[in-house]
N, C-alpha and C. Protein backbone atom coordinates (compact mmCIF):
# COMPACT_ATOMS: atom_id res chain seq x y z
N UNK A 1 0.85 -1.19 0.00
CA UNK A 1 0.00 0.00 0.00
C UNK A 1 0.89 1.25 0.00
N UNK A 2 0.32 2.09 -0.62
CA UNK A 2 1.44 3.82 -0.57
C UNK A 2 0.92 4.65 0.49
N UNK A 3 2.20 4.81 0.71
CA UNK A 3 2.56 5.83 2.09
C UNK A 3 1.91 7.21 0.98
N UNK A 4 0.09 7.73 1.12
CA UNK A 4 -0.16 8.80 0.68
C UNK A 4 0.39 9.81 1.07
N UNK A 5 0.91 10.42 2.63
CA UNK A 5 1.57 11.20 3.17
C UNK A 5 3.15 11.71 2.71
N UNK A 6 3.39 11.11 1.72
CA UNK A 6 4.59 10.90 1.22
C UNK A 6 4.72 11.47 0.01
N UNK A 7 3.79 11.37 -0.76
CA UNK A 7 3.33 12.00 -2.49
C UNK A 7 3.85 13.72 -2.56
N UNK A 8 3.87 13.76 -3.73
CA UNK A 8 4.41 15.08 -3.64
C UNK A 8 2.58 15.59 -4.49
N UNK A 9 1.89 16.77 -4.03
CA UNK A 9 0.98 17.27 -4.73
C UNK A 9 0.98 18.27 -5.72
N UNK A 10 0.49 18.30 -6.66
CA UNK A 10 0.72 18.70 -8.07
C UNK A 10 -0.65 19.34 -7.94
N UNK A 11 -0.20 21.11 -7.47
CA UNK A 11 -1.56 21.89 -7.76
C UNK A 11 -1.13 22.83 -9.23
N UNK A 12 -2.31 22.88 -10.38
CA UNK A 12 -2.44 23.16 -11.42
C UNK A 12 -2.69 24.50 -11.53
N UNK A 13 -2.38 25.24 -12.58
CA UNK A 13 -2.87 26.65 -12.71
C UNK A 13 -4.47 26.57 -12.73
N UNK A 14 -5.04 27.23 -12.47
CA UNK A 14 -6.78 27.42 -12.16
C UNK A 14 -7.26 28.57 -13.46
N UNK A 15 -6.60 28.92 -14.01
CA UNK A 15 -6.43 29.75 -14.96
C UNK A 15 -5.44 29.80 -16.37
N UNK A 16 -5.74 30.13 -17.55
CA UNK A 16 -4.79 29.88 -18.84
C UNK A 16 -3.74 31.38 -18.25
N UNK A 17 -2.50 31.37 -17.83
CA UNK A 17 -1.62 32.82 -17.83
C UNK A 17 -0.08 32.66 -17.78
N UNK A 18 -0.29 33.81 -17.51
CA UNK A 18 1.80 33.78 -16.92
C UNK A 18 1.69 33.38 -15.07
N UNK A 19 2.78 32.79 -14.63
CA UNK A 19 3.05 32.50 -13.43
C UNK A 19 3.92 33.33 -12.51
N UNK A 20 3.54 34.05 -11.74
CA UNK A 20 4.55 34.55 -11.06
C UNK A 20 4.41 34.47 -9.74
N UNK A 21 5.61 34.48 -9.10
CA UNK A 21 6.27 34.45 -7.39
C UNK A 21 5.26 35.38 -6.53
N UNK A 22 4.33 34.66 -5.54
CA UNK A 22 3.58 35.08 -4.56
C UNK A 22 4.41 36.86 -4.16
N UNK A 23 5.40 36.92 -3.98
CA UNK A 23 5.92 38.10 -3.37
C UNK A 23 5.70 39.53 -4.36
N UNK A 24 5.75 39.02 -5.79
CA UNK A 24 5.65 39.53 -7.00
C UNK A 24 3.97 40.40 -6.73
N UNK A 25 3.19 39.75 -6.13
CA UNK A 25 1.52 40.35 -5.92
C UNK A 25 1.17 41.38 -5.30
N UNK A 26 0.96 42.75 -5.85
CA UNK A 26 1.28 43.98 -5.97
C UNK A 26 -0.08 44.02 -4.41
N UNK A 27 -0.04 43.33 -3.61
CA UNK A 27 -0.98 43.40 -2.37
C UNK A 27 0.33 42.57 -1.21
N UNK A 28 -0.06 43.38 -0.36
CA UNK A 28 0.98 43.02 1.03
C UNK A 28 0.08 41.97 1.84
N UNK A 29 -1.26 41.49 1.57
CA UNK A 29 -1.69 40.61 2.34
C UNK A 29 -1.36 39.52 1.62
N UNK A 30 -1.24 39.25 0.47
CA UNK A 30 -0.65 38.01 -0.60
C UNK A 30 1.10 38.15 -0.49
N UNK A 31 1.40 39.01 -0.61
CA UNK A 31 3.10 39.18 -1.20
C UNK A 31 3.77 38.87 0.68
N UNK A 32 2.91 39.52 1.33
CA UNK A 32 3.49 39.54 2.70
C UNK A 32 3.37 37.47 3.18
N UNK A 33 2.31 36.89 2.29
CA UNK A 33 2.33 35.13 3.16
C UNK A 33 1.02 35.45 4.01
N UNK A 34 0.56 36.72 4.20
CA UNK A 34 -0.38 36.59 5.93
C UNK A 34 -1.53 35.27 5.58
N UNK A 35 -1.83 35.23 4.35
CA UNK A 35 -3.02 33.91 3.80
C UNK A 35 -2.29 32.50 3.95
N UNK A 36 -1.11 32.87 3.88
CA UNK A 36 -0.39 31.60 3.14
C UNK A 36 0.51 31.86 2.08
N UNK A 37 1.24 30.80 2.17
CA UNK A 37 2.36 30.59 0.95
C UNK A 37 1.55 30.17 -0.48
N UNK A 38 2.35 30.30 -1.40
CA UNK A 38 1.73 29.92 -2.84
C UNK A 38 2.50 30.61 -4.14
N UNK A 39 1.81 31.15 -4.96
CA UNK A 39 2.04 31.48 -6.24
C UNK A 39 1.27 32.45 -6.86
N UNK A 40 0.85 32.65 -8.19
CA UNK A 40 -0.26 33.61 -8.53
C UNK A 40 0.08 33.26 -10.38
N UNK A 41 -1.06 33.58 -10.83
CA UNK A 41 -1.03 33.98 -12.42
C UNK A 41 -1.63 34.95 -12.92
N UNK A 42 -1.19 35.48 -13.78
CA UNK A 42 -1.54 36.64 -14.52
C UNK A 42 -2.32 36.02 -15.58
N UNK A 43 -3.96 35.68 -15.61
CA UNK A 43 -4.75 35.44 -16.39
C UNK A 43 -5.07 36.12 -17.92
N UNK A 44 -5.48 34.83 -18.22
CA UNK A 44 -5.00 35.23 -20.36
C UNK A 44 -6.49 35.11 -20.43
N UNK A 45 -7.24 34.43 -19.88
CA UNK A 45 -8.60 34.25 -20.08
C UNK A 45 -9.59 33.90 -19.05
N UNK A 46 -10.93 34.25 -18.91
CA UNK A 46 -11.57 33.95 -18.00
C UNK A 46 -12.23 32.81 -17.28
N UNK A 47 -11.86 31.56 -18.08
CA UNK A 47 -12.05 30.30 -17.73
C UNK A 47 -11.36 29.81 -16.06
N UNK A 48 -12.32 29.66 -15.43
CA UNK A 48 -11.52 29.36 -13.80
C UNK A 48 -11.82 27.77 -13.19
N UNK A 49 -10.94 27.13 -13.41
CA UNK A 49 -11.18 25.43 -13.28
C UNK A 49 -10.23 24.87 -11.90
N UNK A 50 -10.86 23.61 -11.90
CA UNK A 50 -10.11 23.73 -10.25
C UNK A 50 -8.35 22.56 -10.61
N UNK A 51 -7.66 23.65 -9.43
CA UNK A 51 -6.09 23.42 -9.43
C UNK A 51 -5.54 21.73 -9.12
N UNK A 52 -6.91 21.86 -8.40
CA UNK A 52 -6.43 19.82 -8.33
C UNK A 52 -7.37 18.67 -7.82
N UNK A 53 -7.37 17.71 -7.97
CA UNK A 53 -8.30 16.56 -7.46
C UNK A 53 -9.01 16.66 -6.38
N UNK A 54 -10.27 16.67 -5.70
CA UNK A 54 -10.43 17.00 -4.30
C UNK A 54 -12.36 17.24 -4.14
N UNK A 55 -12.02 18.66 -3.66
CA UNK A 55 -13.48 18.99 -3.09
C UNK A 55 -13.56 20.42 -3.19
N UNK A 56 -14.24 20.96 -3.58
CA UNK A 56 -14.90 22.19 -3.98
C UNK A 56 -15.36 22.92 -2.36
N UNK A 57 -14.27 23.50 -1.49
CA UNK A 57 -14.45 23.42 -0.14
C UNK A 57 -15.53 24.81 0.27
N UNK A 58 -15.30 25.91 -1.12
CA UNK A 58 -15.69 27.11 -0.75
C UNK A 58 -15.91 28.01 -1.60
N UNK A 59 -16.86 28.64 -1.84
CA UNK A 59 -17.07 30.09 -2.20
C UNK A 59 -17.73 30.61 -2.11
N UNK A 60 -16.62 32.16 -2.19
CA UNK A 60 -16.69 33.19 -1.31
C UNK A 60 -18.35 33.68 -1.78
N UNK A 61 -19.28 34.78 -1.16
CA UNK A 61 -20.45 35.13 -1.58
C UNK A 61 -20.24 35.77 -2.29
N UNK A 62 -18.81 36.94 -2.75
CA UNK A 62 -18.86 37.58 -4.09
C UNK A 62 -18.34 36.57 -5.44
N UNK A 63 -18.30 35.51 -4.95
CA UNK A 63 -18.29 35.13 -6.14
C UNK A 63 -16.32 34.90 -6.58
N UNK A 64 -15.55 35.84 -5.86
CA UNK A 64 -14.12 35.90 -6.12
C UNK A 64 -13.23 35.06 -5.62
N UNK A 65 -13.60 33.89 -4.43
CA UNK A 65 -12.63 33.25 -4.27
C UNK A 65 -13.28 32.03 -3.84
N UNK A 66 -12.31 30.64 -4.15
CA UNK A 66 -12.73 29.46 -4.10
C UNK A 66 -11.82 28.27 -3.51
N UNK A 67 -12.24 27.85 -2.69
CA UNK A 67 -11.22 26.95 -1.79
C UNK A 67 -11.67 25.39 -2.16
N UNK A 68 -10.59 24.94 -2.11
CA UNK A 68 -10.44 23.15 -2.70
C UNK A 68 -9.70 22.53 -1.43
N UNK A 69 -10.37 21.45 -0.91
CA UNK A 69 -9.65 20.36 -0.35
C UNK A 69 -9.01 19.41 -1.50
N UNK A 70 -7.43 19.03 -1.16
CA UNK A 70 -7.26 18.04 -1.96
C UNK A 70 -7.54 16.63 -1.50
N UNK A 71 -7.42 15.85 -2.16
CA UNK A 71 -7.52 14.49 -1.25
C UNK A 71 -7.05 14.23 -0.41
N UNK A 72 -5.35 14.45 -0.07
CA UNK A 72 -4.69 14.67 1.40
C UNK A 72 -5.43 15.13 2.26
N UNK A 73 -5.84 16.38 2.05
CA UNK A 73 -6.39 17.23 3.04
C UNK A 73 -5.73 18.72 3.04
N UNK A 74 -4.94 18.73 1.87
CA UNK A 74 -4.36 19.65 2.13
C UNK A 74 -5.46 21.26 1.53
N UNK A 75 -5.59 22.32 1.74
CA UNK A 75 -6.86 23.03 1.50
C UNK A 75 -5.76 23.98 0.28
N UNK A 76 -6.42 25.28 -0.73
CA UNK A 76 -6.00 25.33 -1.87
C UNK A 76 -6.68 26.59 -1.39
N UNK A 77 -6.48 27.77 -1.59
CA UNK A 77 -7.29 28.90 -1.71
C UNK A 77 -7.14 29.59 -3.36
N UNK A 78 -8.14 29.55 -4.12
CA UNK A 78 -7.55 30.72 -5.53
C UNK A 78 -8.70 31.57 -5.56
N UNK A 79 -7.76 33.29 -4.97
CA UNK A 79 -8.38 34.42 -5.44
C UNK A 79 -8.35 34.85 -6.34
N UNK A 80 -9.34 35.22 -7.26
CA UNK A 80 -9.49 36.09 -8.73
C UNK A 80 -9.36 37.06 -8.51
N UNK A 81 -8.70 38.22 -8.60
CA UNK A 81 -8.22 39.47 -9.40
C UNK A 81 -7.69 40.28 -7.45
N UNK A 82 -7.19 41.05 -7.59
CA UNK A 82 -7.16 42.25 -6.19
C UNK A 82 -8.48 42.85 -6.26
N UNK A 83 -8.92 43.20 -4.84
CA UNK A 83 -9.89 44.37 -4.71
C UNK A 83 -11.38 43.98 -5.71
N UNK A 84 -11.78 42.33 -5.75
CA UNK A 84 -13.02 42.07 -6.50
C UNK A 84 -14.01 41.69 -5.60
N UNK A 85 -13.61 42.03 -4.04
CA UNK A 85 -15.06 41.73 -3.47
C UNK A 85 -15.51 42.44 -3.65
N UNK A 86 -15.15 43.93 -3.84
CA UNK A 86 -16.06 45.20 -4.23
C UNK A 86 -16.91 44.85 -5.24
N UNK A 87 -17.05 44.11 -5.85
CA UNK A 87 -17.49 44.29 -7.15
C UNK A 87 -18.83 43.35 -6.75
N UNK A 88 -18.93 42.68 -5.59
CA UNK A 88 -20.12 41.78 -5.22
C UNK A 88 -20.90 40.70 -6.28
N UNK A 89 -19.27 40.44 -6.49
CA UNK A 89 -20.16 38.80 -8.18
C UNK A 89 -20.38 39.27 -9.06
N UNK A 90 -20.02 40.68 -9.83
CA UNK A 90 -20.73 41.06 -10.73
C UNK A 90 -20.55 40.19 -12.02
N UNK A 91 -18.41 40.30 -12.22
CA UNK A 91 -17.89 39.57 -13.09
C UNK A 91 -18.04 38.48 -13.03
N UNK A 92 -18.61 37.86 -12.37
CA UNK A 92 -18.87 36.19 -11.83
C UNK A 92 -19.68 35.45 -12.52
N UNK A 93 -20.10 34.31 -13.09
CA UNK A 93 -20.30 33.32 -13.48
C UNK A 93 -19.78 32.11 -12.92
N UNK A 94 -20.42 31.17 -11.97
CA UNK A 94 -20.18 30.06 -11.05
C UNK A 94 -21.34 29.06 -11.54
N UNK A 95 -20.28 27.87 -12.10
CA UNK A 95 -21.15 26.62 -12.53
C UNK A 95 -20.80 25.39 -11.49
N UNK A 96 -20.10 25.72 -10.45
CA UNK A 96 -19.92 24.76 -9.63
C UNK A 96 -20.81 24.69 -8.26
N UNK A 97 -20.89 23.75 -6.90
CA UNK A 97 -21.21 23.83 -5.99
C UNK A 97 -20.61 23.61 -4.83
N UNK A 98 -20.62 24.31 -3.32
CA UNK A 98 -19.86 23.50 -2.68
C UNK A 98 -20.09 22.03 -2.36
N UNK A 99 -18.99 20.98 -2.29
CA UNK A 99 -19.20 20.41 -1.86
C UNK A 99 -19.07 18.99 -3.32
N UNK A 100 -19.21 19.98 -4.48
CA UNK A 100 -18.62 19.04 -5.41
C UNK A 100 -17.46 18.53 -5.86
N UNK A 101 -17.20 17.17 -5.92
CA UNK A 101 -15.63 16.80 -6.45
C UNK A 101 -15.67 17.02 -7.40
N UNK A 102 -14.06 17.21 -7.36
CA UNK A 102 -13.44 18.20 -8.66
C UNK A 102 -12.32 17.20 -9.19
N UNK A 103 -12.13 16.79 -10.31
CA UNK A 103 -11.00 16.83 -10.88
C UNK A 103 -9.86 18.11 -11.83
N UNK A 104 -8.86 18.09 -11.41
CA UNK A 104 -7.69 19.32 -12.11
C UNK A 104 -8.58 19.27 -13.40
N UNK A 105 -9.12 20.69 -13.66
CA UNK A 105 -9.05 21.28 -14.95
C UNK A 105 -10.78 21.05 -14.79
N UNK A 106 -11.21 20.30 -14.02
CA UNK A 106 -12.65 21.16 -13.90
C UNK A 106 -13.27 22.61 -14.31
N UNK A 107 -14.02 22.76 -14.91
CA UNK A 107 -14.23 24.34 -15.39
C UNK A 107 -15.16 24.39 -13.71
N UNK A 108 -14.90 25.55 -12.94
CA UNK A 108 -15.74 26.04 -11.69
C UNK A 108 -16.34 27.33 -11.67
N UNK A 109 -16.01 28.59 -12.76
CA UNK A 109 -16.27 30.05 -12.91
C UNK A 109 -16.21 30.10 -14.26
N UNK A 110 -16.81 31.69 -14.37
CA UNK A 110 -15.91 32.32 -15.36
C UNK A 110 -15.99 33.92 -14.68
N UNK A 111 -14.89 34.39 -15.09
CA UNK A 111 -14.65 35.99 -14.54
C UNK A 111 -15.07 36.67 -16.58
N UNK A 112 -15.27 38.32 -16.17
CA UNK A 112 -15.37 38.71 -17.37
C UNK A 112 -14.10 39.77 -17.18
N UNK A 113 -12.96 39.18 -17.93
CA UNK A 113 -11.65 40.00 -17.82
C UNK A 113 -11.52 41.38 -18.33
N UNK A 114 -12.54 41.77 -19.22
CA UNK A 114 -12.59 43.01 -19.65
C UNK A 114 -13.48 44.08 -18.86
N UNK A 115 -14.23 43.07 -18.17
CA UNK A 115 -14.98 44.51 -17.24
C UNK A 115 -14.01 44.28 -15.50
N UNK A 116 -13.15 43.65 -15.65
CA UNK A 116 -12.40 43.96 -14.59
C UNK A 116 -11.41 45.12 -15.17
N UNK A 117 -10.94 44.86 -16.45
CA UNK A 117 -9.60 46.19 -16.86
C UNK A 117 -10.53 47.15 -16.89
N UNK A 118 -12.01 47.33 -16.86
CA UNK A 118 -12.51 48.62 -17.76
C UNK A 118 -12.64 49.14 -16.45
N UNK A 119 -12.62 48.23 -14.89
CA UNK A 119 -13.22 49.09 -13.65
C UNK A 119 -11.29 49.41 -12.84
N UNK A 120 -10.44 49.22 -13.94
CA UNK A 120 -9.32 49.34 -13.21
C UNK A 120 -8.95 48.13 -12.02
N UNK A 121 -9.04 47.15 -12.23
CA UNK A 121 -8.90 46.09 -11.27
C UNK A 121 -7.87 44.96 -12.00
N UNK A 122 -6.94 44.85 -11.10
CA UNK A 122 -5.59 43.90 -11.42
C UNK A 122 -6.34 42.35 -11.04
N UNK A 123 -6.31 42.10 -12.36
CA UNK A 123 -7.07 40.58 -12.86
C UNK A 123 -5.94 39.12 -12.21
N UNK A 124 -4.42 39.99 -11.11
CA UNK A 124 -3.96 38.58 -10.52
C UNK A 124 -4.48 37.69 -10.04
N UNK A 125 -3.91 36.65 -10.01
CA UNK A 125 -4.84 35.68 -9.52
C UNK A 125 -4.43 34.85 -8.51
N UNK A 126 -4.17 35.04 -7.00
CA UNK A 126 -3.12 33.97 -6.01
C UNK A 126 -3.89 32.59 -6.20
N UNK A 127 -3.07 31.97 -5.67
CA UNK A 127 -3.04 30.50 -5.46
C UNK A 127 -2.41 29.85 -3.85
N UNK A 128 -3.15 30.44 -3.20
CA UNK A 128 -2.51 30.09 -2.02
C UNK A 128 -2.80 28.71 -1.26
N UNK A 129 -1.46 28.27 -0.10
CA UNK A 129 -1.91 26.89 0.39
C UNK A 129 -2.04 27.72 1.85
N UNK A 130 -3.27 26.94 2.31
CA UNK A 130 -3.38 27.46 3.86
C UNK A 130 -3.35 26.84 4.49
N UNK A 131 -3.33 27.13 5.97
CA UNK A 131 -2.78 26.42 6.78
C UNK A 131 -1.66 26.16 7.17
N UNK A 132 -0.69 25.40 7.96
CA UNK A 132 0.41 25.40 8.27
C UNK A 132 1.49 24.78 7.37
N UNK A 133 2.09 25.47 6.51
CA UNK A 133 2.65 24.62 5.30
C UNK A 133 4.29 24.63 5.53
N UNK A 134 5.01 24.66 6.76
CA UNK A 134 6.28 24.85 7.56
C UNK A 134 6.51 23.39 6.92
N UNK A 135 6.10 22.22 6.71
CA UNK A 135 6.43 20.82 6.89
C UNK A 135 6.20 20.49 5.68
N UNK A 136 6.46 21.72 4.44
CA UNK A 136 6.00 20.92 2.96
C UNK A 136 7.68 21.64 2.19
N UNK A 137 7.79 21.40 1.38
CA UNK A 137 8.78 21.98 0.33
C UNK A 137 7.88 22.21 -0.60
N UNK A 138 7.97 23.89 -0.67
CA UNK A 138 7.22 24.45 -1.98
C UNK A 138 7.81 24.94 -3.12
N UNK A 139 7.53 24.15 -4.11
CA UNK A 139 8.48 24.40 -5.81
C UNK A 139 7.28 25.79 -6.56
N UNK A 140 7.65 26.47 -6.65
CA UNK A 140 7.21 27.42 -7.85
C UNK A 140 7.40 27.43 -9.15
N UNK A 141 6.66 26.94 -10.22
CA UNK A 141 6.71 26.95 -11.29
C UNK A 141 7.25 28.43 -11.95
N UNK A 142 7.61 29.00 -13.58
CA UNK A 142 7.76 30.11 -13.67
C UNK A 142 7.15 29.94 -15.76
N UNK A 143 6.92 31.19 -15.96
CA UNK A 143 6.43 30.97 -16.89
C UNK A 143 4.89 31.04 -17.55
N UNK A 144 4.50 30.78 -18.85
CA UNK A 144 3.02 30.59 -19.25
C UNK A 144 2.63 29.41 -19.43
N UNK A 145 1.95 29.23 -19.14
CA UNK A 145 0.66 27.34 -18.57
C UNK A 145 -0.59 27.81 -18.82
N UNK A 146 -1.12 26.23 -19.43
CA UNK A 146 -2.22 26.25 -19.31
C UNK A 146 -3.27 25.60 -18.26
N UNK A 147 -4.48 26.00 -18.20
CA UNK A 147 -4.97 25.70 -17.12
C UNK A 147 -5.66 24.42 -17.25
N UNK A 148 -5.37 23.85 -15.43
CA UNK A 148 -5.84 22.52 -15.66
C UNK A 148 -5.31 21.12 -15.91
N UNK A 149 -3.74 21.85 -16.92
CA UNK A 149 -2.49 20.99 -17.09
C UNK A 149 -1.48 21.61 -16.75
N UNK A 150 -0.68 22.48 -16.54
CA UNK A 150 0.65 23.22 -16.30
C UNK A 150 0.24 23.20 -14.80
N UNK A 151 1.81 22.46 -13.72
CA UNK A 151 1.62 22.96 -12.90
C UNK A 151 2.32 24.35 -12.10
N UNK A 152 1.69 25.02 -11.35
CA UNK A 152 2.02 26.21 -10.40
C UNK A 152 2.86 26.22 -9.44
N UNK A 153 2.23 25.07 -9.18
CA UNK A 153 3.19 24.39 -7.62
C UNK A 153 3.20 22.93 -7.36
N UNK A 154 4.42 22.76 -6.30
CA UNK A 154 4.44 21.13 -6.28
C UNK A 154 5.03 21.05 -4.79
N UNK A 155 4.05 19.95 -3.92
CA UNK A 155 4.44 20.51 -2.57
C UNK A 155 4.72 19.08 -2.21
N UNK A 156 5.99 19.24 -1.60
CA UNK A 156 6.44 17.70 -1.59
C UNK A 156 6.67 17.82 0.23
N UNK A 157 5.88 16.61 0.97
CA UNK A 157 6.99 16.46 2.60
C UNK A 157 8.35 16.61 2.50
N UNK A 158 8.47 17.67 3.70
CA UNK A 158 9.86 17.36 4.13
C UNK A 158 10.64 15.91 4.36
N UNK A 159 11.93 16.08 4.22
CA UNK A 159 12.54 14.56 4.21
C UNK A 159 12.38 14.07 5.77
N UNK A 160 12.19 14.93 6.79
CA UNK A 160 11.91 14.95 8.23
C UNK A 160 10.63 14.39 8.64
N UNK A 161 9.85 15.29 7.75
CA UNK A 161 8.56 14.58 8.20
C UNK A 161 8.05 13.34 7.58
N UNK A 162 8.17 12.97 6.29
CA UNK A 162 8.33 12.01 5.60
C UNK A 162 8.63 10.94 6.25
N UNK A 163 9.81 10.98 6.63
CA UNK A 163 10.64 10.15 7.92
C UNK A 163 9.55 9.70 8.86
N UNK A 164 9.30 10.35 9.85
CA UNK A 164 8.58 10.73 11.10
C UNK A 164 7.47 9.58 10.63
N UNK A 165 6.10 10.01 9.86
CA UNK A 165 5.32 9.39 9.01
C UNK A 165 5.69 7.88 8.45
N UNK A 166 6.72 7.60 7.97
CA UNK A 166 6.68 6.43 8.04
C UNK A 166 6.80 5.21 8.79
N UNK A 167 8.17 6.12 9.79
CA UNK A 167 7.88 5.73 10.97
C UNK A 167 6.83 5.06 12.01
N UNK A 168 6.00 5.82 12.09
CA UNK A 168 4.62 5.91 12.89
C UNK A 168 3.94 5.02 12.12
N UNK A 169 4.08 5.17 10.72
CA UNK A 169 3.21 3.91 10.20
C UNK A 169 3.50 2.48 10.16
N UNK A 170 4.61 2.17 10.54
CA UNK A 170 5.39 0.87 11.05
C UNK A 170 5.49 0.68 12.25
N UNK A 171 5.42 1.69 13.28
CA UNK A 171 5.32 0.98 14.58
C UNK A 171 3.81 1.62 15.18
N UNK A 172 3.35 2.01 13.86
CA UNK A 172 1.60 2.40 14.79
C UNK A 172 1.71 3.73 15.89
N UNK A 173 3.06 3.90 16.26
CA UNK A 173 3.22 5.11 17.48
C UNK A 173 3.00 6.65 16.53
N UNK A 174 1.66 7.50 17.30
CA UNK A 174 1.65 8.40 16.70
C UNK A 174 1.51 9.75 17.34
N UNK A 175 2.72 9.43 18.34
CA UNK A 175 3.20 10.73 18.60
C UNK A 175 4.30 11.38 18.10
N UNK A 176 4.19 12.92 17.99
CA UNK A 176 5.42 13.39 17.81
C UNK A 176 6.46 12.72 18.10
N UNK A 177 7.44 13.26 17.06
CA UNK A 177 9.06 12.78 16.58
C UNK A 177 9.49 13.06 18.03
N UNK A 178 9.30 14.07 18.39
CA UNK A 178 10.25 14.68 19.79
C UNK A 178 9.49 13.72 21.11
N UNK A 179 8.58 13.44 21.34
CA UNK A 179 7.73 12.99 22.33
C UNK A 179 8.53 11.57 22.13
N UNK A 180 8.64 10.83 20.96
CA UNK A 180 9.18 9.04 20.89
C UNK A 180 10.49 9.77 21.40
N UNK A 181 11.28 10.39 20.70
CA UNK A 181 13.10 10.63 21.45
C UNK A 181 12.97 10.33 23.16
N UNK A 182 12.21 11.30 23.49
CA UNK A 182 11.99 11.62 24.87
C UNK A 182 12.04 10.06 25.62
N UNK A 183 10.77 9.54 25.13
CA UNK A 183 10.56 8.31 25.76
C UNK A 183 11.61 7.18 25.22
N UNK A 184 12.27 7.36 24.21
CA UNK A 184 13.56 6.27 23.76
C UNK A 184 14.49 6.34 24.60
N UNK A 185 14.98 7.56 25.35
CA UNK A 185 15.58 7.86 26.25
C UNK A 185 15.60 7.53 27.65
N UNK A 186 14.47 7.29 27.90
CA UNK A 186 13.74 6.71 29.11
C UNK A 186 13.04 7.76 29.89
N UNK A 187 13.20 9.46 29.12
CA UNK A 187 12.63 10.61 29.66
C UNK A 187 10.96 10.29 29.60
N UNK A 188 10.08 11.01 30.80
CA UNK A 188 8.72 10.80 30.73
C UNK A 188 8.20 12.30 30.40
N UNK A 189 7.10 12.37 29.12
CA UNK A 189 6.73 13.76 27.99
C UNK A 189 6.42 14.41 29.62
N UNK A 190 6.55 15.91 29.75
CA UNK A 190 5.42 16.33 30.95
C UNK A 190 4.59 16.91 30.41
């Protein structure tokens, strides 16, 4: 059987664009990490499909952002454009539901990219992972992809935790790495 905890996950562009470095996202709540780590694309078209295998975990009531569980469990946030909750769904078109599985390249939206340039609104698009992502190695893709197949990101376990995890799955013990030392030692956790 495969150690799933072990896989490296392959999240997809959610959008046809160029790819660029989370820090690159002309907003300090994306560029700063405060959401999470990730990526972003500069959208070529308004087609918005989901980044990877999973569950359709969320969206937002304007219509601008949409969260995916993957099968791990790991959660996926992709916001459409800066500054589009203002806009309260206007550009929005949503053919999905929560709660539906998704396969990568699912069509889930469509944005209308020209009445976002005509209201002055930067059509980026993050891709963030949330939650505590300290225990993943995150690869950034660079470049133009298409959506659905090109990936954005690729988040592989640390070789530590990887470790740890397999560990635990051979002797069933599933406490922390530091908690087994302790007790290998003959120390008792307090």
């Amino acid at each position: 059987m495969k150690d799933r905890q072990n896989e490296s996950i392959l999240i997809v562009l959610p959008l046809d664009g160029e790819i660029v470095a989370i820090d690159q996202v002309p907003d300090p709540i994306f560029s700063g990490k405060m959401m999470g780590d990730g990526a972003a694309v500069i959208p070529e078209n308004g087609k918005i499909v989901a980044p990877v295998d999973g569950t359709l975990s969320m969206i937002a009531a304007t219509k601008h952002a949409f969260g995916f569980k993957t099968e791990s469990g790991q959660d996926i946030l992709v916001h459409v454009g800066l500054e589009t909750v203002g806009l309260e769904g206007e550009p929005f078109t949503v053919h999905a539901k929560v709660g539906d599985k998704v396969k990568k390249g699912d069509l889930i939206a469509e944005v209308d990219l020209d009445l976002l340039k005509e209201k002055g609104i930067n059509p980026i698009t993050p891709v963030i992972i949330c939650g505590n992502s300290s225990s993943l190695v995150i690869e950034t893709a660079s470049g133009k992809g298409k959506a659905g197949e090109t990936a954005i990101l690729t988040l592989t376990p640390k070789a530590e935790e990887a470790e740890t995890t397999a560990v635990s799955a051979e002797t069933g013990d599933s406490r922390p790495a530091a908690e087994k030392k302790e007790a290998k030692a003959g120390k008792k956790p307090e």
